[in-house]
Protein backbone atom coordinates (compact mmCIF):
# COMPACT_ATOMS: atom_id res chain seq x y z
CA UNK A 1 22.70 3.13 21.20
CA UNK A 2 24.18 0.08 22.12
CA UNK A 3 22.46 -3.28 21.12
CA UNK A 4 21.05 -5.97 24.05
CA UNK A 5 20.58 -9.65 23.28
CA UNK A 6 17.34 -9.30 23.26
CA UNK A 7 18.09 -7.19 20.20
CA UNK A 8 19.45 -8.99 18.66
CA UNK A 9 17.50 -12.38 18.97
CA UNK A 10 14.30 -9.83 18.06
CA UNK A 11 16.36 -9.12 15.03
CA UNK A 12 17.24 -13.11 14.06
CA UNK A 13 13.55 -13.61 15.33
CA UNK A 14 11.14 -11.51 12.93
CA UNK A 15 11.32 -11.41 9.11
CA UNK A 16 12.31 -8.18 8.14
CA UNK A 17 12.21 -6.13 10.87
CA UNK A 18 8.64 -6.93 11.94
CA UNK A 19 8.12 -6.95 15.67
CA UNK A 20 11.06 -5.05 16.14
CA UNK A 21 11.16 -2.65 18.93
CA UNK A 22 7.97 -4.21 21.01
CA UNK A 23 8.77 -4.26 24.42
CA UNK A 24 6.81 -7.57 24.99
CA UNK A 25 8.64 -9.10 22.60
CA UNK A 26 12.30 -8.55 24.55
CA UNK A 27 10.84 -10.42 27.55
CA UNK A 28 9.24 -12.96 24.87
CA UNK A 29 12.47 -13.94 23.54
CA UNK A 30 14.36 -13.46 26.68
CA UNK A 31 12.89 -16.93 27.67
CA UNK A 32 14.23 -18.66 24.26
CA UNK A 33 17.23 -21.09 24.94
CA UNK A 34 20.14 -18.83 23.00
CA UNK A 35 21.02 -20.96 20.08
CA UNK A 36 23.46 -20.59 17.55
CA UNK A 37 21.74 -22.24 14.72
CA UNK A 38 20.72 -20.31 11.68
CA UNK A 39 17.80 -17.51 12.16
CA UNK A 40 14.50 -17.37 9.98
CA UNK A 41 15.89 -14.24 8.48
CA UNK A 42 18.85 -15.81 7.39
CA UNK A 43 17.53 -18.78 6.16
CA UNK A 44 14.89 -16.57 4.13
CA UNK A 45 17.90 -14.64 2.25
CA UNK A 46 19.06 -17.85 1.63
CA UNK A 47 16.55 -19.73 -0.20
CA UNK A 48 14.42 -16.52 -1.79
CA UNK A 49 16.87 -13.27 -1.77
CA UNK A 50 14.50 -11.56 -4.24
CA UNK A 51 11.30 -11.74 -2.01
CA UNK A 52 10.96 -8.86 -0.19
CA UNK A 53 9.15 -9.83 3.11
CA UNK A 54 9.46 -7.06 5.12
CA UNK A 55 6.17 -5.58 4.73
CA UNK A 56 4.11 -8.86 5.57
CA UNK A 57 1.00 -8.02 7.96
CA UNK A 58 1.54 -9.64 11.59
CA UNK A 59 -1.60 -11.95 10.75
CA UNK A 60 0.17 -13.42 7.98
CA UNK A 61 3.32 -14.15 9.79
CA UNK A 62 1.70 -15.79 12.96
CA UNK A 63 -0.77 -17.99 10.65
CA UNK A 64 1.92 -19.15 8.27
CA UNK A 65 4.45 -19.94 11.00
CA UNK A 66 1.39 -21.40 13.68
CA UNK A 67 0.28 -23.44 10.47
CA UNK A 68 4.11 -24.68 9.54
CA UNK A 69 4.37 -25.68 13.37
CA UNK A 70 1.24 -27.53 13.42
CA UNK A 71 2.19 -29.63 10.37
CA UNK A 72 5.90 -30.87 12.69
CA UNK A 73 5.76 -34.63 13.62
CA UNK A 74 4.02 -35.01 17.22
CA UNK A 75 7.25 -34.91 19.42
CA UNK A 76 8.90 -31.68 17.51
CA UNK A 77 5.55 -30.01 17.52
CA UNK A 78 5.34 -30.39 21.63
CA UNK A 79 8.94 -29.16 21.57
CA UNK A 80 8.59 -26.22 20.02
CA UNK A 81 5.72 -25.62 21.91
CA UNK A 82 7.40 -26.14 25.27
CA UNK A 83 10.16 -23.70 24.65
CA UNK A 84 7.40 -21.05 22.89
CA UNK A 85 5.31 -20.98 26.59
CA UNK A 86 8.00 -18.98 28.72
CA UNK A 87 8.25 -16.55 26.15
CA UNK A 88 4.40 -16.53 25.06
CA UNK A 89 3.02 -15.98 29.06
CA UNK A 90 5.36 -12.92 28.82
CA UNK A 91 3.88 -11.34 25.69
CA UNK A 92 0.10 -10.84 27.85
CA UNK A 93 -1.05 -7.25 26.72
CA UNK A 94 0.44 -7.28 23.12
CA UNK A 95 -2.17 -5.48 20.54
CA UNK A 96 -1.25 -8.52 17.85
CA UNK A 97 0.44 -11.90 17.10
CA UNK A 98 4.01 -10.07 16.73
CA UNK A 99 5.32 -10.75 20.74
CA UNK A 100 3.97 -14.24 20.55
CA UNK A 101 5.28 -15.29 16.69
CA UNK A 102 8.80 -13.75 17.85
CA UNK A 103 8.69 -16.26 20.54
CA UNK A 104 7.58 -19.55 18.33
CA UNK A 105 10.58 -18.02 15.44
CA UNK A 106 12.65 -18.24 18.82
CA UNK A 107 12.07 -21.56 19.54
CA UNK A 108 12.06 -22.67 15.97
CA UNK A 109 15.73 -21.56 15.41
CA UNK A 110 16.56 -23.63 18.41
CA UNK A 111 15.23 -26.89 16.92
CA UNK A 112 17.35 -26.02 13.90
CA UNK A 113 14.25 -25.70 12.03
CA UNK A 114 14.72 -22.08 10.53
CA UNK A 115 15.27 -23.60 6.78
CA UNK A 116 12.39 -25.81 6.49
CA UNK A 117 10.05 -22.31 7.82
CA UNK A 118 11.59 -20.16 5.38
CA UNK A 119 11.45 -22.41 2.43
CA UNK A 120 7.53 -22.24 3.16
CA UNK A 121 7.19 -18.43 3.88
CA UNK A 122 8.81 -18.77 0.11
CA UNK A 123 6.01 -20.59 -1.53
CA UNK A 124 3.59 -17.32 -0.56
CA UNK A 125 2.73 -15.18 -3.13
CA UNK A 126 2.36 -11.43 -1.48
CA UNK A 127 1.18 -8.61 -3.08
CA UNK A 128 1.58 -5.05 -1.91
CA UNK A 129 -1.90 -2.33 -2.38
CA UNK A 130 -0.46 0.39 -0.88
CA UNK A 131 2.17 1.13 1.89
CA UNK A 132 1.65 -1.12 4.89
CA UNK A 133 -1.20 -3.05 3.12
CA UNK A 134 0.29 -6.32 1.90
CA UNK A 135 -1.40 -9.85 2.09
CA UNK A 136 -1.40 -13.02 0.30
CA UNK A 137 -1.97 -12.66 -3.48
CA UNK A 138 -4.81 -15.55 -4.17
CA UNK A 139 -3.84 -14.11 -8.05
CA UNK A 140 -1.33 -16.28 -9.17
CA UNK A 141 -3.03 -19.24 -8.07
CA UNK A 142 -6.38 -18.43 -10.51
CA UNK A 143 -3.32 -17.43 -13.51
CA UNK A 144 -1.73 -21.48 -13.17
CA UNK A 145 -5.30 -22.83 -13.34
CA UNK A 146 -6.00 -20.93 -16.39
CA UNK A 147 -2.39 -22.27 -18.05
CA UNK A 148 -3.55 -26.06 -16.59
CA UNK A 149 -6.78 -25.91 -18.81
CA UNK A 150 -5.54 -24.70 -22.38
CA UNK A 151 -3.21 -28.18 -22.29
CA UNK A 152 -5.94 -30.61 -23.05
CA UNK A 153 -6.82 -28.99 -26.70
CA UNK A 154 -7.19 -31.34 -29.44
CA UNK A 155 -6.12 -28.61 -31.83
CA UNK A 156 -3.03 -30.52 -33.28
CA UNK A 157 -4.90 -33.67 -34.73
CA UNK A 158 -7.03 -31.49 -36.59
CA UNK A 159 -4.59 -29.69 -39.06
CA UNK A 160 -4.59 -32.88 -41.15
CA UNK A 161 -7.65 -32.96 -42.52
CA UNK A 162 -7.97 -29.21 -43.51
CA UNK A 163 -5.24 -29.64 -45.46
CA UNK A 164 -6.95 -31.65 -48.12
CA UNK A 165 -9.98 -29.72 -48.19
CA UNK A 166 -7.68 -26.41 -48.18
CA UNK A 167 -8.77 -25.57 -51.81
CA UNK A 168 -12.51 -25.75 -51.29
CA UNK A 169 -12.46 -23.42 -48.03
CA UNK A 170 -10.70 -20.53 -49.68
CA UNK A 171 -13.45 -19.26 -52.19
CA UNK A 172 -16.22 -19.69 -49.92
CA UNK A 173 -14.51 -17.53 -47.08
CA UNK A 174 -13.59 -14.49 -48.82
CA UNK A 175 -17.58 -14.24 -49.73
CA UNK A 176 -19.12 -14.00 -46.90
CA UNK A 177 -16.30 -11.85 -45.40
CA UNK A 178 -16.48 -9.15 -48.01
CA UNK A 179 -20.43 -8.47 -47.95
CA UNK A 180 -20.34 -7.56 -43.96
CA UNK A 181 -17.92 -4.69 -44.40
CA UNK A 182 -20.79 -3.84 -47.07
CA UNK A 183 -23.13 -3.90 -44.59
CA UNK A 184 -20.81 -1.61 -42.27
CA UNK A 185 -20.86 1.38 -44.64
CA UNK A 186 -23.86 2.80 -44.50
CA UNK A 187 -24.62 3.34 -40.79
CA UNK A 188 -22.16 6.51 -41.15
CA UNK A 189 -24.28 8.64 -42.84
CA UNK A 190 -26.82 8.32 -40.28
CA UNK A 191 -24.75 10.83 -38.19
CA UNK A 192 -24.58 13.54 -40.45
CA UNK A 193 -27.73 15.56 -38.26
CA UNK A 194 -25.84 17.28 -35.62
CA UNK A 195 -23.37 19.16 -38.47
CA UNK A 196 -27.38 20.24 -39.68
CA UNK A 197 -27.23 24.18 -40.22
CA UNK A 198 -30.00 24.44 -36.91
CA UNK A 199 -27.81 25.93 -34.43
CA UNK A 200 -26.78 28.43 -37.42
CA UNK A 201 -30.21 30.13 -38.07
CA UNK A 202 -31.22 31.16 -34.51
CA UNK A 203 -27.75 32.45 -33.51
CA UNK A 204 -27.36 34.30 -36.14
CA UNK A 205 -30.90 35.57 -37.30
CA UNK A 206 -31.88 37.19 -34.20
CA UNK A 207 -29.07 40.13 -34.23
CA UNK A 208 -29.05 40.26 -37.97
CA UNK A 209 -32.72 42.02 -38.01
CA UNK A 210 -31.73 44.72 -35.31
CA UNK A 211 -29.07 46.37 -36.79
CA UNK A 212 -29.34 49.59 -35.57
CA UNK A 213 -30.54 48.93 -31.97
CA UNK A 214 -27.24 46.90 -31.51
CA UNK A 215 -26.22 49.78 -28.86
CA UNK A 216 -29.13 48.62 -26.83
CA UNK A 217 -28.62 44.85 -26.99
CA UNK A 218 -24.95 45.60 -25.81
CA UNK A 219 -25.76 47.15 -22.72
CA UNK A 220 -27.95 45.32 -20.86
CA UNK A 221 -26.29 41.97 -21.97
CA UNK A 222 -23.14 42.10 -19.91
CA UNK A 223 -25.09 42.56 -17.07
CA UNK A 224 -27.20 39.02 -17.02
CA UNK A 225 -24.19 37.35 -17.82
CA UNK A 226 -22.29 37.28 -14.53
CA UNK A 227 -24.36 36.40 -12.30
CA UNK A 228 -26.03 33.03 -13.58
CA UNK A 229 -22.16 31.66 -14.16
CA UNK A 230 -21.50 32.63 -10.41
CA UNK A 231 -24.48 31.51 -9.29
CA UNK A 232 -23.88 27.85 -11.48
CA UNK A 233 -20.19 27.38 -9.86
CA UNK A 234 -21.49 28.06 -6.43
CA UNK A 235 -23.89 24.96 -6.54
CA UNK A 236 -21.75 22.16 -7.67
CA UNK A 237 -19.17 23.15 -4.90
CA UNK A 238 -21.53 22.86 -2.02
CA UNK A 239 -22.40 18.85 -1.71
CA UNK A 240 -18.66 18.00 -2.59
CA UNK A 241 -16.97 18.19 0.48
CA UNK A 242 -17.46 14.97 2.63
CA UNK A 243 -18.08 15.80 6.69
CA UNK A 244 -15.29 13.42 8.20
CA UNK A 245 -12.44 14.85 5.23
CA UNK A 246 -13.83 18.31 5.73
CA UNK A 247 -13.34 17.41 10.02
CA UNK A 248 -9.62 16.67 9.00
CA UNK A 249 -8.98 19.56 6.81
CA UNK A 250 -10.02 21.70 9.94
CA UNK A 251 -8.09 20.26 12.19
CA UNK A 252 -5.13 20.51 10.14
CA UNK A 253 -5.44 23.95 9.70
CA UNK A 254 -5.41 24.41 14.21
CA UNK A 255 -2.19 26.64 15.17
CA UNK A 256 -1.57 24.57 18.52
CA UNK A 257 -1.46 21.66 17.14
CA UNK A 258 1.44 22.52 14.31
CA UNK A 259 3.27 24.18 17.33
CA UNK A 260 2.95 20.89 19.31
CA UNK A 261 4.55 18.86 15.98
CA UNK A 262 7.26 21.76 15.64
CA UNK A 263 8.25 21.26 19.18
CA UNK A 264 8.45 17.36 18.63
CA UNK A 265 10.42 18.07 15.69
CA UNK A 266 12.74 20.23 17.03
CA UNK A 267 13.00 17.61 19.91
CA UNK A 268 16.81 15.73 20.36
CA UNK A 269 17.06 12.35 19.82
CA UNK A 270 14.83 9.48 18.79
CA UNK A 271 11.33 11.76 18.92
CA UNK A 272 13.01 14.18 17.18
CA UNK A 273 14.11 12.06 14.15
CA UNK A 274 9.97 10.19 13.89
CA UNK A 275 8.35 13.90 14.20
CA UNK A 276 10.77 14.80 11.30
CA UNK A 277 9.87 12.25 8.94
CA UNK A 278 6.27 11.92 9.31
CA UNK A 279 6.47 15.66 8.77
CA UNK A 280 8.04 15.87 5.85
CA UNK A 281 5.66 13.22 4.31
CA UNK A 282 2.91 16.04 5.84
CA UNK A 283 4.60 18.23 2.90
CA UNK A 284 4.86 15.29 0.24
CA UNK A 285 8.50 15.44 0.80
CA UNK A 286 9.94 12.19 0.24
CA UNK A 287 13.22 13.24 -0.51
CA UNK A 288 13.82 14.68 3.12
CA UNK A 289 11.42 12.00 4.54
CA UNK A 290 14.52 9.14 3.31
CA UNK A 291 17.05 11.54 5.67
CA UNK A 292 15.35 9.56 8.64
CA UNK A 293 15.28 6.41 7.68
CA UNK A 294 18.48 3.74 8.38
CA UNK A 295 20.80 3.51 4.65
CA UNK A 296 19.52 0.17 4.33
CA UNK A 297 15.86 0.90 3.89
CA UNK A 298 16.22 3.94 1.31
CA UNK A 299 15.03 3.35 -2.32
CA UNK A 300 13.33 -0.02 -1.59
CA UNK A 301 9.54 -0.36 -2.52
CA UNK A 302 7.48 2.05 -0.82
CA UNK A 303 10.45 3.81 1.04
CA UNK A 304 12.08 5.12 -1.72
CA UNK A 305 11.91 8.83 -2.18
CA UNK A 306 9.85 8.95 -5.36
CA UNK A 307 7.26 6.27 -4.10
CA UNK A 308 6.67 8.37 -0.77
CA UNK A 309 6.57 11.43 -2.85
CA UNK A 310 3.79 10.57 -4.99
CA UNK A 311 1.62 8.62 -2.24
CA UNK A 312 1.53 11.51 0.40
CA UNK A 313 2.11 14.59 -2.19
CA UNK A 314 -1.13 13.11 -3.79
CA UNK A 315 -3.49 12.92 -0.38
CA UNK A 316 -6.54 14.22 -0.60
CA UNK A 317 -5.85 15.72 2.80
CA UNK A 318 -2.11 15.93 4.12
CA UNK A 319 -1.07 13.87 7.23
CA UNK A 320 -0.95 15.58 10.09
CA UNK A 321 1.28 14.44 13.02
CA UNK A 322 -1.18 14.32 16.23
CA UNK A 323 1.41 13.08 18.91
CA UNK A 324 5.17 11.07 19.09
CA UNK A 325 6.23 9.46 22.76
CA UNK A 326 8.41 6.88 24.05
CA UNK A 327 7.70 3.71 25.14
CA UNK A 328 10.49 1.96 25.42
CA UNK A 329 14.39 2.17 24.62
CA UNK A 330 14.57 2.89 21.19
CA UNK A 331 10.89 2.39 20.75
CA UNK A 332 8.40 4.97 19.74
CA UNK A 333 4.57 5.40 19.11
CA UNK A 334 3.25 7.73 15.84
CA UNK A 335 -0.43 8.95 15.80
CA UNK A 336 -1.41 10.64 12.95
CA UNK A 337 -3.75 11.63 10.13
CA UNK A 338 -4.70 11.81 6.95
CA UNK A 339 -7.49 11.29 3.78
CA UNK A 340 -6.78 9.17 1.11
CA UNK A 341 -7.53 10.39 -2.86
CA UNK A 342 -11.00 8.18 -2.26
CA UNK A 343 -11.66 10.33 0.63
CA UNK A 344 -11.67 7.68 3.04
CA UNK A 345 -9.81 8.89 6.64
CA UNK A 346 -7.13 7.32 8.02
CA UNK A 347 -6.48 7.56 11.85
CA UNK A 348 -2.93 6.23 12.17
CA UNK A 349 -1.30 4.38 14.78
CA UNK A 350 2.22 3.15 14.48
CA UNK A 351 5.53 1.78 16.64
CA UNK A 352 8.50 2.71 15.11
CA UNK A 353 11.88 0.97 16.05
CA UNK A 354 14.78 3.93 16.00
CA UNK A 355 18.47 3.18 15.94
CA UNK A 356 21.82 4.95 16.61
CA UNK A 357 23.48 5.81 13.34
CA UNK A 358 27.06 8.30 12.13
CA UNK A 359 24.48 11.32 12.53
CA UNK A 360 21.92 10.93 14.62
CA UNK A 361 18.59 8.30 15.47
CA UNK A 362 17.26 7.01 12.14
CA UNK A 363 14.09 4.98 11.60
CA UNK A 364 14.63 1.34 11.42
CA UNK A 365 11.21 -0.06 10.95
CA UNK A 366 7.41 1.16 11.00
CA UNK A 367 4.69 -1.15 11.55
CA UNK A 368 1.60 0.20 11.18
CA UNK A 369 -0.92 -0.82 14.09
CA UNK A 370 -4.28 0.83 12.24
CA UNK A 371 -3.48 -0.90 8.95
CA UNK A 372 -2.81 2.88 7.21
């Protein structure tokens, strides 16, 4: 699949991979001035390498950048702004800030301000729950005030004067420390009751007196015991179920609808390739889910094999692939599934951005439109 301009300023345009594939975002970035100053991406390898921003929530994105333009002086801010409105008018209909914010990163390259954006996208702190649900992490900021307020201790002054009254304190503390553990001792005995010989006498004193009716007892006490354990495990199982997991469960379980997902899978090309890995995270299977997905994004954070093995093989109810079409070149739309450990249900809805590779489509990027 060969690669368009637009591509590539989409690519240059969005921090790791975000926004890629949106078809509103081509005709965003079509109206950019082409510029060959550095890109926001590069810029961000440059100055943090280790951050991995890749999984940052549109909101984020558009309210860091929107906030870094509004803090330009007054003629660079209506610049930026002036080259951002071609591109912006054409994103009308996008479901977030992704079209528009690949526009602004657009414009931003071409006032050679890429370095100044990433070096603040670097100052974030961003935390990552759970695949596709990262955020700012207000942590670290609560951690440096607690390290600011330990400073101000008068603790070193004091050692001085101890040290002449160092013989006095010594007697007097070991007193009072060795009468508590005193005190500590006796509780214990208190719990010697439940080893008391009660259960003993009636489990054992009722057969002992019936020695010779034993035959009877025998035979009618096999046949109480079944039923009140049946009817005990029967109860507890009734309330557990919730009604919207139980729904799912169902529906996973409908013939036509794992015929529909086998057909997808068995589809050529792009639909094929999305069909096959969001079924073989239906199975838990994130060793053939990583065949899908482009070399680059294998064994990083939640795409590595063992991190999408033990998120989806540990479901309450398995994802279930509802439907995979084509919007656009190289552009698909995911709709699936699934109930979390918790047993809340997640109805997914995602674009995925496919590329050409050696053999076959493989997954470039997912971004989650339903947050799950």
């Amino acid at each position: 699949m060969s690669k368009n301009p637009c591509n590539a300023r989409l690519l240059t345009g969005a921090a790791g991979g975000l926004a890629i594939g949106l078809l509103a975002g081509h005709a965003a970035l079509a109206q950019v001035p082409a510029s060959t100053n550095a890109s926001f991406e590069a810029s961000l390898k440059q100055f943090c390498p280790a951050k991995n921003l890749e999984f940052l929530k549109p909101d984020v994105l558009a309210k860091t950048t929107d906030a870094f333009v509004r803090a330009l002086p007054s003629d660079q801010r209506k610049r930026v702004s002036d080259l951002a409105r071609p591109g912006a008018a054409a994103c009308a209909g996008s479901a977030d800030e992704s079209c528009r914010t690949a526009a602004l990163l657009g414009s931003i390259r071409y006032m050679d301000l890429s370095a100044p954006l990433a070096q603040k996208f670097c100052e974030l702190s961003i935390s990552c729950k759970d695949w596709f649900d990262c955020g700012e992490d207000r942590a670290p900021a609560a951690q440096q005030e607690a390290s600011v307020a330990p400073p101000p201790q008068p603790a070193p002054p004091e050692p001085a004067r101890p040290q002449q009254q160092a013989v006095a304190q010594p007697p007097a503390s070991p007193q009072p420390r060795s009468e508590p553990p005193a005190a500590t001792v006796p509780p214990p005995p208190a719990y010697y009751p439940p080893p008391v010989a009660r259960a003993e006498p009636p489990a054992e004193a009722e057969p002992a007196p019936a020695p010779g009716r034993s035959a009877e007892v025998e035979a009618p006490a096999p046949v109480p015991l079944p039923p009140p354990r049946t009817a005990a495990r029967a109860r507890p199982e009734l309330p557990r179920p919730d009604p919207s997991v139980a729904d799912l469960e169902t529906a996973a379980r409908q013939p036509p609808a794992r015929l529909e997902d086998d057909a997808a899978e068995r589809a050529p090309g792009a639909r094929g390739a999305v069909a096959g890995f969001y079924r073989a995270l239906g199975r838990g299977d994130g060793i053939e889910a990583a065949r899908y997905l482009i070399p680059e994004k294998r064994g990083r954070g939640p795409f590595s094999a063992a991190a999408m093995s033990r998120f989806y093989g540990g479901l309450r109810s398995p994802l279930r692939l509802e439907g995979v079409r084509e919007i656009g070149p190289g552009t698909l739309r995911a709709r699936y599934t699934f109930a979390a450990r918790d047993g809340s249900v997640c109805r997914g809805d995602a674009v995925i951005s496919v590329r050409e590779g050696s053999s076959g489509p493989l997954i470039e990027s997912i971004r989650a439109l339903s947050g799950c």
